[in-house]
N, C-alpha and C. Protein backbone atom coordinates (compact mmCIF):
# COMPACT_ATOMS: atom_id res chain seq x y z
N UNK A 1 18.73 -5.64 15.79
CA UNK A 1 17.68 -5.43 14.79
C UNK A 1 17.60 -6.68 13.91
N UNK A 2 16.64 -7.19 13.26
CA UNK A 2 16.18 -8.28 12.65
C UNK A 2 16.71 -7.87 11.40
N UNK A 3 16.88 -9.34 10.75
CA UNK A 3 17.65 -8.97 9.39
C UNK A 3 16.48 -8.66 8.32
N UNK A 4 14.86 -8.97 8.50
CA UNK A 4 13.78 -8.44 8.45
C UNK A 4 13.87 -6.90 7.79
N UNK A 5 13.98 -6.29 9.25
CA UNK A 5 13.37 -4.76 9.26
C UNK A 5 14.98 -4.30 8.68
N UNK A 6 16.27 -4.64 8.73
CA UNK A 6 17.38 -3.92 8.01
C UNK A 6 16.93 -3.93 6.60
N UNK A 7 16.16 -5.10 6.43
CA UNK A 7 16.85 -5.38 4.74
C UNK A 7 15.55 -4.25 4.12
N UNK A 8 14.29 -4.10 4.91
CA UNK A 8 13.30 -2.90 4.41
C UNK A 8 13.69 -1.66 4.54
N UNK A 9 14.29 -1.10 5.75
CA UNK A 9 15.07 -0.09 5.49
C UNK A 9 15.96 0.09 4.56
N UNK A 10 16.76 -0.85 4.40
CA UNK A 10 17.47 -0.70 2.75
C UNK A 10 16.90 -0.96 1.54
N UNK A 11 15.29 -0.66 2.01
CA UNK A 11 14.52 -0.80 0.36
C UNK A 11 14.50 -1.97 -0.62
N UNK A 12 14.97 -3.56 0.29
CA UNK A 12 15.13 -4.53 -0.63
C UNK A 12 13.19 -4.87 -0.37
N UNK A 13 13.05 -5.00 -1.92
CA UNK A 13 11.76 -5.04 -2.19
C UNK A 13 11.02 -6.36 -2.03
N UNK A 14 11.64 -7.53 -2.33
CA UNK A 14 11.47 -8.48 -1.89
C UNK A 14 11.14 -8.75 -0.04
N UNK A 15 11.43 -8.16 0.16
CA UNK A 15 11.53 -8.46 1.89
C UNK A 15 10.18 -7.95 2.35
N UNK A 16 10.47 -6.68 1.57
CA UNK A 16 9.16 -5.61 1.77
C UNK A 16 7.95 -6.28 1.17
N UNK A 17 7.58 -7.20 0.51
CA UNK A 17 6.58 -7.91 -0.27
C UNK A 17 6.08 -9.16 0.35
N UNK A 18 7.12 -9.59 0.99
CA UNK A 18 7.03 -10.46 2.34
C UNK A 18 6.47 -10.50 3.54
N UNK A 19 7.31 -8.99 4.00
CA UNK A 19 6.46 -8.36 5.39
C UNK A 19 5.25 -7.97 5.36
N UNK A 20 4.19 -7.38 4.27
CA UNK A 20 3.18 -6.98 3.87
C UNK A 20 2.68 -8.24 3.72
N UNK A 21 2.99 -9.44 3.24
CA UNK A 21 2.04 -10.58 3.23
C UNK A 21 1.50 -11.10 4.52
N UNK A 22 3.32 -11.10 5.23
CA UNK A 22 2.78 -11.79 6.81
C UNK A 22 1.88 -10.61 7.32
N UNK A 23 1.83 -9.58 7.09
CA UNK A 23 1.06 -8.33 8.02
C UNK A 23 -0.31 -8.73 7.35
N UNK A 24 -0.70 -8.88 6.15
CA UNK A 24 -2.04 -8.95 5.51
C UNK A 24 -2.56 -10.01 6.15
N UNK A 25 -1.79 -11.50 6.36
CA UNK A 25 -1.79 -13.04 6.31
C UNK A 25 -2.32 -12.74 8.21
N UNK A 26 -1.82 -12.14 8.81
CA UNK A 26 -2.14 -11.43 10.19
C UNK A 26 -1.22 -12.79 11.28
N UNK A 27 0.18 -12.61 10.64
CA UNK A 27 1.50 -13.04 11.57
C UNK A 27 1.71 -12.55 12.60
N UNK A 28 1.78 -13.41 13.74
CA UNK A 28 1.96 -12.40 14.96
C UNK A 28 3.59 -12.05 15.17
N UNK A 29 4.27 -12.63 14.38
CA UNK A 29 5.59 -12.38 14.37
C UNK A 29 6.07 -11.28 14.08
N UNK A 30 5.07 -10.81 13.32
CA UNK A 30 5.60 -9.50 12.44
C UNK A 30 5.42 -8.19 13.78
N UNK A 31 4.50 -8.35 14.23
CA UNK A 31 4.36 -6.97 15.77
C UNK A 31 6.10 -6.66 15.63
N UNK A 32 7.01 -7.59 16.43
CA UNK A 32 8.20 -7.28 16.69
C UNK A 32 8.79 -6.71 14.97
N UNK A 33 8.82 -6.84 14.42
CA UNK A 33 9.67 -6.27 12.92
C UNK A 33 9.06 -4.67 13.03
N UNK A 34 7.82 -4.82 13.29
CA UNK A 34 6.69 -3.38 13.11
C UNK A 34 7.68 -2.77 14.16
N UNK A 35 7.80 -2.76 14.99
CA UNK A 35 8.33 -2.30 16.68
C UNK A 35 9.69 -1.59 15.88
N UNK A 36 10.74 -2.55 15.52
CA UNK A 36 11.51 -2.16 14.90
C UNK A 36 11.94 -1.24 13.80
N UNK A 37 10.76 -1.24 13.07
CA UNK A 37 10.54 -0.21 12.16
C UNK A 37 9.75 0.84 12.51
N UNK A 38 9.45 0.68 13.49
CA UNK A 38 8.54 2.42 14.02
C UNK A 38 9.58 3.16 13.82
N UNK A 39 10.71 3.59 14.15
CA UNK A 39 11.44 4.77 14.51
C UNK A 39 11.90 5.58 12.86
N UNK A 40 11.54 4.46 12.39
CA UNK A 40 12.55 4.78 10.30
C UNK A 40 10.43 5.21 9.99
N UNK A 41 9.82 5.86 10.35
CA UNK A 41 8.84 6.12 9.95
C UNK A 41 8.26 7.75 10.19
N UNK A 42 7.33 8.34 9.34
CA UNK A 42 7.17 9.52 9.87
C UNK A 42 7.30 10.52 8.63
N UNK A 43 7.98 10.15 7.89
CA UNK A 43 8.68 10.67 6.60
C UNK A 43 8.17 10.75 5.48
N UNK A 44 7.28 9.74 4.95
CA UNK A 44 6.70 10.17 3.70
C UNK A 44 5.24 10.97 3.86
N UNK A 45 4.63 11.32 2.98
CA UNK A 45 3.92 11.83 2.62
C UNK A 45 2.29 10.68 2.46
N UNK A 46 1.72 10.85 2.71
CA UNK A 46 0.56 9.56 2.47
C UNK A 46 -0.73 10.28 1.96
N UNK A 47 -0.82 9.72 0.90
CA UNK A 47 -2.13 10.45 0.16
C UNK A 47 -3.47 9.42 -0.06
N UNK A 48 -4.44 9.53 0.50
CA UNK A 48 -5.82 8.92 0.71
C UNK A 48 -6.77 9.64 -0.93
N UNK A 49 -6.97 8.26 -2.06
CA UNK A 49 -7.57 8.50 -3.05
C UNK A 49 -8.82 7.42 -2.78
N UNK A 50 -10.24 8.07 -2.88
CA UNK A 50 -11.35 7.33 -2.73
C UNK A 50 -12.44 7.65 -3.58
N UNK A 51 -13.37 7.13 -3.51
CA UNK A 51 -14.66 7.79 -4.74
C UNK A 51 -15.27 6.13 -4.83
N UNK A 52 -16.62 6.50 -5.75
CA UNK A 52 -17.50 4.95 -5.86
C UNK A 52 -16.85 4.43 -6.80
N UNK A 53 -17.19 2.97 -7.19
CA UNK A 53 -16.68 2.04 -7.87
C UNK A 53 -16.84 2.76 -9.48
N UNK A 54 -15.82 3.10 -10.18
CA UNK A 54 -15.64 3.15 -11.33
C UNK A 54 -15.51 4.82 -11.89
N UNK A 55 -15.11 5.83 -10.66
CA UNK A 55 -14.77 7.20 -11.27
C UNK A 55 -13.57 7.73 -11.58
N UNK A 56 -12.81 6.64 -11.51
CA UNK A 56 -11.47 6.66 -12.27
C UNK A 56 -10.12 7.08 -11.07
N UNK A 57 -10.75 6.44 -10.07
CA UNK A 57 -9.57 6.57 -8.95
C UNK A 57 -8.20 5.93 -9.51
N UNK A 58 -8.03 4.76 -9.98
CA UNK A 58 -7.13 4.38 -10.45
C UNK A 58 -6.12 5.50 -11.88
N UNK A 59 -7.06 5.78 -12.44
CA UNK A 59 -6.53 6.27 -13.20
C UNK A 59 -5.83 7.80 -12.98
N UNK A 60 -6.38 8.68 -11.83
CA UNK A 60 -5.95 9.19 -11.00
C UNK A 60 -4.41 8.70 -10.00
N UNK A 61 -4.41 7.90 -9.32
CA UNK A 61 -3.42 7.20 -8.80
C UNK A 61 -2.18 7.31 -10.06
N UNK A 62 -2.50 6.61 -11.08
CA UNK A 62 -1.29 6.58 -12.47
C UNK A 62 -1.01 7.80 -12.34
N UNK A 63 -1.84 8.81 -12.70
CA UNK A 63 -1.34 9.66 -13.12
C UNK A 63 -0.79 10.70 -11.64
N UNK A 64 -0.63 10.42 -10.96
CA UNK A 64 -0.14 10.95 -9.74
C UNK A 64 1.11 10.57 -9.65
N UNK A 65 1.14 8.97 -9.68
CA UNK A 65 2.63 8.12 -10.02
C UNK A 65 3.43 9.22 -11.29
N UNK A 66 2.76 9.26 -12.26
CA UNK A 66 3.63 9.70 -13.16
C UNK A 66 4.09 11.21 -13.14
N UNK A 67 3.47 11.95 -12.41
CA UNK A 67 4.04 13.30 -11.95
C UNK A 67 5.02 13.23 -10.58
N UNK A 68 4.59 12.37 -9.89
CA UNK A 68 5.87 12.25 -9.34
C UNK A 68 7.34 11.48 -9.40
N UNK A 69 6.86 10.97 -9.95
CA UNK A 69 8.14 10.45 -10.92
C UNK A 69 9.19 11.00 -11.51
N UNK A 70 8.14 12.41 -12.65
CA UNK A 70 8.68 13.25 -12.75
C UNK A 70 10.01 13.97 -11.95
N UNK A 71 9.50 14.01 -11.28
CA UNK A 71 10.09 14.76 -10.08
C UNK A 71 11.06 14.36 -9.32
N UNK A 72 11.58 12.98 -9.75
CA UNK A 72 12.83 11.96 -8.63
C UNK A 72 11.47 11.58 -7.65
N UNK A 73 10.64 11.65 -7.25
CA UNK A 73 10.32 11.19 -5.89
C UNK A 73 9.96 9.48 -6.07
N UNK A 74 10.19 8.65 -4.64
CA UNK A 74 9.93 7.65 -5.10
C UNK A 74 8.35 7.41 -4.50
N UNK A 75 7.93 6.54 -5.31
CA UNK A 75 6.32 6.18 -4.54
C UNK A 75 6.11 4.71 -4.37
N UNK A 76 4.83 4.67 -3.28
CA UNK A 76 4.80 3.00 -3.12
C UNK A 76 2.83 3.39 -2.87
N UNK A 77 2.25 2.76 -3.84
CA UNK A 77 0.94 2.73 -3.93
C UNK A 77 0.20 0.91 -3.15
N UNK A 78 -0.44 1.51 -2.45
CA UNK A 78 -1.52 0.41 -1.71
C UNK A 78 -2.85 0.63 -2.32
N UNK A 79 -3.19 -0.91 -3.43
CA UNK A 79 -4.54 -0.48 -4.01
C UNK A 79 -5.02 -1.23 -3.13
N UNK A 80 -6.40 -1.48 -2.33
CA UNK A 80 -7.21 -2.02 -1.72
C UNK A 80 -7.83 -2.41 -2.89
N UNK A 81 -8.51 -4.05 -3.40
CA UNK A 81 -9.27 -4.82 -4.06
C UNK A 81 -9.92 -5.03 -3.02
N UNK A 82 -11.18 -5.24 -3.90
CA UNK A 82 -12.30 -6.19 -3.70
C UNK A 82 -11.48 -7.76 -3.24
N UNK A 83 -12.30 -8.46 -2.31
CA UNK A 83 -11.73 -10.12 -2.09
C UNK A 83 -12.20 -10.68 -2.97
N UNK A 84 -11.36 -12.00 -3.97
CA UNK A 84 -12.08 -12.95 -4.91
C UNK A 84 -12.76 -13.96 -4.07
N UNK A 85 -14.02 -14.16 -4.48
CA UNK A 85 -14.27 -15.33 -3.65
C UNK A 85 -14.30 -16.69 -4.09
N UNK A 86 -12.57 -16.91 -5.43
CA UNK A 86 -12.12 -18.32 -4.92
C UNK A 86 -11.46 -18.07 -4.47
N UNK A 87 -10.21 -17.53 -4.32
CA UNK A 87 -8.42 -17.16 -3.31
C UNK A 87 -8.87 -16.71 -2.60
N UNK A 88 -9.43 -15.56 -2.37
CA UNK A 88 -9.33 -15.04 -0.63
C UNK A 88 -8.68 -13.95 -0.99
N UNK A 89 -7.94 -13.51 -2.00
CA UNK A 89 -6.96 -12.46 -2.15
C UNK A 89 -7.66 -11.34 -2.84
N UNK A 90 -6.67 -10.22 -3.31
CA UNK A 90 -7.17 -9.57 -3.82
C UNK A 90 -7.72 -9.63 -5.43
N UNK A 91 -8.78 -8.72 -5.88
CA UNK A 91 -9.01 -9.30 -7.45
C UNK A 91 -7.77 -8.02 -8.00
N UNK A 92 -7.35 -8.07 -8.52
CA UNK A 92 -5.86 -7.42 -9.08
C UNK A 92 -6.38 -6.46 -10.16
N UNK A 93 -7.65 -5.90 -10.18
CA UNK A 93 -7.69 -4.69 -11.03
C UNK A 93 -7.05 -3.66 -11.43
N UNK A 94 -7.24 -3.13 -10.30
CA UNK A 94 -5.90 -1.69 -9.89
C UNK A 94 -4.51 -1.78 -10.27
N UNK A 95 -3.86 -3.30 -9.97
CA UNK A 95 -2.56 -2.94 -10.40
C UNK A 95 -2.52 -3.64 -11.81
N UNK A 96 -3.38 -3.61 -12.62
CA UNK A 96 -3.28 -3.88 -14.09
C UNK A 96 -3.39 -2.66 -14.53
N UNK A 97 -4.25 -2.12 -13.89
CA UNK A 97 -4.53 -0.35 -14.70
C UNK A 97 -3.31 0.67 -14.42
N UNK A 98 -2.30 0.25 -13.55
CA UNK A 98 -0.90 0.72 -13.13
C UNK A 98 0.25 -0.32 -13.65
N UNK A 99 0.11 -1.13 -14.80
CA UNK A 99 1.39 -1.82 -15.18
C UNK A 99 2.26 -0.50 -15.80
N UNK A 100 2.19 0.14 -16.15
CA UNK A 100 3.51 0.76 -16.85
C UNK A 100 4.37 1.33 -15.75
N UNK A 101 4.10 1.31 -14.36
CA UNK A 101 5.14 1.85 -13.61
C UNK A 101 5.40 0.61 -13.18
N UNK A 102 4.97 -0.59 -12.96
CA UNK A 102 5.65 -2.02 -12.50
C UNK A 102 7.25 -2.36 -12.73
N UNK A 103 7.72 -2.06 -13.39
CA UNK A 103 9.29 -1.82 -13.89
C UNK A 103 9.66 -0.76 -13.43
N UNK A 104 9.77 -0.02 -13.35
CA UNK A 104 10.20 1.32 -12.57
C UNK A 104 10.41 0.93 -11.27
N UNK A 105 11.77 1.38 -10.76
CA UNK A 105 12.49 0.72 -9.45
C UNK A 105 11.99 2.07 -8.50
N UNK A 106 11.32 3.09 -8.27
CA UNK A 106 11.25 3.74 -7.97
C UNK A 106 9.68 3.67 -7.60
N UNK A 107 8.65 2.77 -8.00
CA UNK A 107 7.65 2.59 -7.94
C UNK A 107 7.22 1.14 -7.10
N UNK A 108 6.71 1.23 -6.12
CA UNK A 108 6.27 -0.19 -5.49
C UNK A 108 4.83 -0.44 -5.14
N UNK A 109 4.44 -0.89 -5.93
CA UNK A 109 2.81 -1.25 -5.92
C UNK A 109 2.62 -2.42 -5.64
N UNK A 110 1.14 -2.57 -4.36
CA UNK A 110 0.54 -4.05 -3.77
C UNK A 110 -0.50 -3.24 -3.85
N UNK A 111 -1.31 -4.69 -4.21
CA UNK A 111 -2.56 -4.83 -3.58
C UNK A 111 -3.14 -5.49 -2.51
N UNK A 112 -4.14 -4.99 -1.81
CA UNK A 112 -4.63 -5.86 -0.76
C UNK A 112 -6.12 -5.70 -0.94
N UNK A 113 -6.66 -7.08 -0.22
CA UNK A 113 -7.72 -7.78 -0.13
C UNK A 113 -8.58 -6.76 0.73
N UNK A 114 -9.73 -6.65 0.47
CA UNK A 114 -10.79 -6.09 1.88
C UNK A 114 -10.84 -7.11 3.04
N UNK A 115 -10.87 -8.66 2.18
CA UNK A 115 -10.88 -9.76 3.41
C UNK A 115 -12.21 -9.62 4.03
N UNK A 116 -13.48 -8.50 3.73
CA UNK A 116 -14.32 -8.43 4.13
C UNK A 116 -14.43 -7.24 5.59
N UNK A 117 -13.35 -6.30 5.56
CA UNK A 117 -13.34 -5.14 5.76
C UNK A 117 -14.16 -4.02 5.36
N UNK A 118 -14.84 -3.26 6.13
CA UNK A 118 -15.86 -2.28 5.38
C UNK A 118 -14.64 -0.96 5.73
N UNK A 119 -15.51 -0.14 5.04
CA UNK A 119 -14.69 1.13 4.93
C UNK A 119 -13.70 1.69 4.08
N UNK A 120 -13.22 0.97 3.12
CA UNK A 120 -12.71 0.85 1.87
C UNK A 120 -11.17 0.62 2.09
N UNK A 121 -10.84 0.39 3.39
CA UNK A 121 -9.24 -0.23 3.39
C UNK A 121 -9.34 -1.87 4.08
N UNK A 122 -8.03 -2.30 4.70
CA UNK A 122 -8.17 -3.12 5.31
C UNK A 122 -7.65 -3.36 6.61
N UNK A 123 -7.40 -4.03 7.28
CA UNK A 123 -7.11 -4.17 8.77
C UNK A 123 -5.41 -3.60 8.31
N UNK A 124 -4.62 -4.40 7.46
CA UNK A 124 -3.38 -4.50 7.41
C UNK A 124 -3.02 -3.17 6.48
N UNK A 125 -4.02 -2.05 5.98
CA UNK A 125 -3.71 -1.10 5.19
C UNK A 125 -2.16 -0.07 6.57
N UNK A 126 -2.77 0.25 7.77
CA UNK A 126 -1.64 0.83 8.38
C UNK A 126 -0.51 0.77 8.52
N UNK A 127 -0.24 -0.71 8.39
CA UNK A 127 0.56 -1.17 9.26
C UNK A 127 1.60 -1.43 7.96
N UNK A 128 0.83 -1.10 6.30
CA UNK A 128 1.01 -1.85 5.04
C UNK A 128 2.20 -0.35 5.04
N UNK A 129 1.18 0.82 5.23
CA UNK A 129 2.17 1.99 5.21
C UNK A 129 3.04 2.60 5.73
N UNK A 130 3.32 2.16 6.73
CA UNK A 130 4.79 2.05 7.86
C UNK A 130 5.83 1.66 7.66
N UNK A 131 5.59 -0.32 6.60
CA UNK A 131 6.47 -0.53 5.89
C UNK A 131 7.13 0.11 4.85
N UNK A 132 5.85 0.64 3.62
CA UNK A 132 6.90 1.64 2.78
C UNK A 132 7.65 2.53 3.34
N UNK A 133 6.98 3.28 4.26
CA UNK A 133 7.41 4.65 4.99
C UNK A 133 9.30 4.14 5.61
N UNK A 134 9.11 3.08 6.23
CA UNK A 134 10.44 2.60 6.91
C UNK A 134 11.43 2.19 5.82
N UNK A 135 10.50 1.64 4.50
CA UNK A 135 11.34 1.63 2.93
C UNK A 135 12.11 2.95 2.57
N UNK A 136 11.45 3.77 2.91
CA UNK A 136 12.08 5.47 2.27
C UNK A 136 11.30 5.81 1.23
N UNK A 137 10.06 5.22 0.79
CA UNK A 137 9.44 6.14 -0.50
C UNK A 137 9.36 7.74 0.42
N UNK A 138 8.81 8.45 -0.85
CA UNK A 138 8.76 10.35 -0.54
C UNK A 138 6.83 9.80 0.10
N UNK A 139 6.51 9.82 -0.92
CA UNK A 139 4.60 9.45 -1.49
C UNK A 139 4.28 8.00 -1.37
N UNK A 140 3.02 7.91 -0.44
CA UNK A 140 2.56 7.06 -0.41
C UNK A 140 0.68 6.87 -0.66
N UNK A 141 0.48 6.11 -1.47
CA UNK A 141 -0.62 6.44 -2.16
C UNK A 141 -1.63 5.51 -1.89
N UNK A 142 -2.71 5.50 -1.22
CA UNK A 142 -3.58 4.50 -0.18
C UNK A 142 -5.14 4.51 -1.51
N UNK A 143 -5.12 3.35 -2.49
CA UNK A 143 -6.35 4.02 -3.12
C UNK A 143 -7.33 2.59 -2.37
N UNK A 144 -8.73 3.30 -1.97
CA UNK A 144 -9.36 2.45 -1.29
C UNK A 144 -10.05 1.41 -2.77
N UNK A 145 -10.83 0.61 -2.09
CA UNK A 145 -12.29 -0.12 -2.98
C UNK A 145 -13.05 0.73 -3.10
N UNK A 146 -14.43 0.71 -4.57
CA UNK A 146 -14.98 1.71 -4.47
C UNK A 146 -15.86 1.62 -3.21
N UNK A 147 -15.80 3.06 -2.67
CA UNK A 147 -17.05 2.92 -1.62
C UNK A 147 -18.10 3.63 -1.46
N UNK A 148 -18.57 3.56 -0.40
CA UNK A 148 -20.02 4.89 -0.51
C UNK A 148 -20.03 6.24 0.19
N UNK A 149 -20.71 6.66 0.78
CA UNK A 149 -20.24 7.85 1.55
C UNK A 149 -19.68 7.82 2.99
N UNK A 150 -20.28 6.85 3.55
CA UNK A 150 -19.80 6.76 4.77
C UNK A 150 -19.04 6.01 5.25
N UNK A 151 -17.80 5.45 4.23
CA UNK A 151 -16.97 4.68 4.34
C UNK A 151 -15.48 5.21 4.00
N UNK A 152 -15.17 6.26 5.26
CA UNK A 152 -13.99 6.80 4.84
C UNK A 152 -12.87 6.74 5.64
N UNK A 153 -12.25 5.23 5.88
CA UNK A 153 -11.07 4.87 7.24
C UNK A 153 -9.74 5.67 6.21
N UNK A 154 -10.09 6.00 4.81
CA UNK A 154 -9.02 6.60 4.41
C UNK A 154 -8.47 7.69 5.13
N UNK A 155 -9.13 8.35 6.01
CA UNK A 155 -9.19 9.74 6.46
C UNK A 155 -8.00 9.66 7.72
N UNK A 156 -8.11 8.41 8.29
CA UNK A 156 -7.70 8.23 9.48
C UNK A 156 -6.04 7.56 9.37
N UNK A 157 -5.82 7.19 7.86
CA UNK A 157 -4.53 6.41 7.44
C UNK A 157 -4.17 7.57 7.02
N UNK A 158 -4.51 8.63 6.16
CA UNK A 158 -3.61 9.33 4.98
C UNK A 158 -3.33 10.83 5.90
């Protein structure tokens, strides 16, 4: 096994922030780590939050974080941004409106880019949640970009 996929199974977060870049960045190296981590998967819970731009999905998401929290469970939230079009990356809305769980070791929040993905996730959203899942969160929380009606790949991840 790759010292990769051990060190995500042992929840080192750094590694895990890594592998999600090369998976976003679209590394072909990473297939084999994925391979490796299929089997540590299956386990959490994955919850698909969507709606149009500005009905308070985010603020929903927090407060989901914070009831489960409550509770011991750990969570790892995937906000899908909008792409900036100077970086290429994501515009970092979502996880400003979620700083108070950013310190909380029990909480692991990324964002990712659309990259120009329709449907309100992104190519690397699946593959984004396999990693937490092989991390050990309980909840995993997929909030898309706002979208419209007929843009629901959330359905098919959560």
């Amino acid at each position: 096994m790759s010292t990769i996929a051990e060190k995500v199974k042992a929840g080192d977060v750094r590694s895990v922030a890594r592998l999600i870049r090369d998976i976003d960045d679209g590394m072909p190296e990473v297939r084999d780590v994925l391979k490796e981590l299929y089997p540590a998967t299956g386990n959490a819970y994955v919850i698909g939050i969507t709606g149009a731009p500005g009905v308070g999905k985010s603020t929903l998401v927090d407060q989901i974080v914070s009831h489960l929290r409550k509770r011991d469970k750990t969570v790892g939230v995937l906000a899908v941004d909008p792409t900036s079009p100077f970086s290429g990356g994501a515009i970092l809305g979502d996880r400003v409106r979620m700083q108070r769980h950013s310190m909380d070791e029990g909480v692991f929040i990324r964002s990712l880019a659309t990259r120009g993905h329709f449907g309100g996730l992104t190519q690397s959203t699946r593959s984004a949640i396999d990693v937490l899942d092989a991390m050990g969160k309980d909840y995993i929380i997929v909030e898309t970009v706002g979208v419209g009606q007929d843009e629901v790949d959330v359905v098919r991840s959560a």
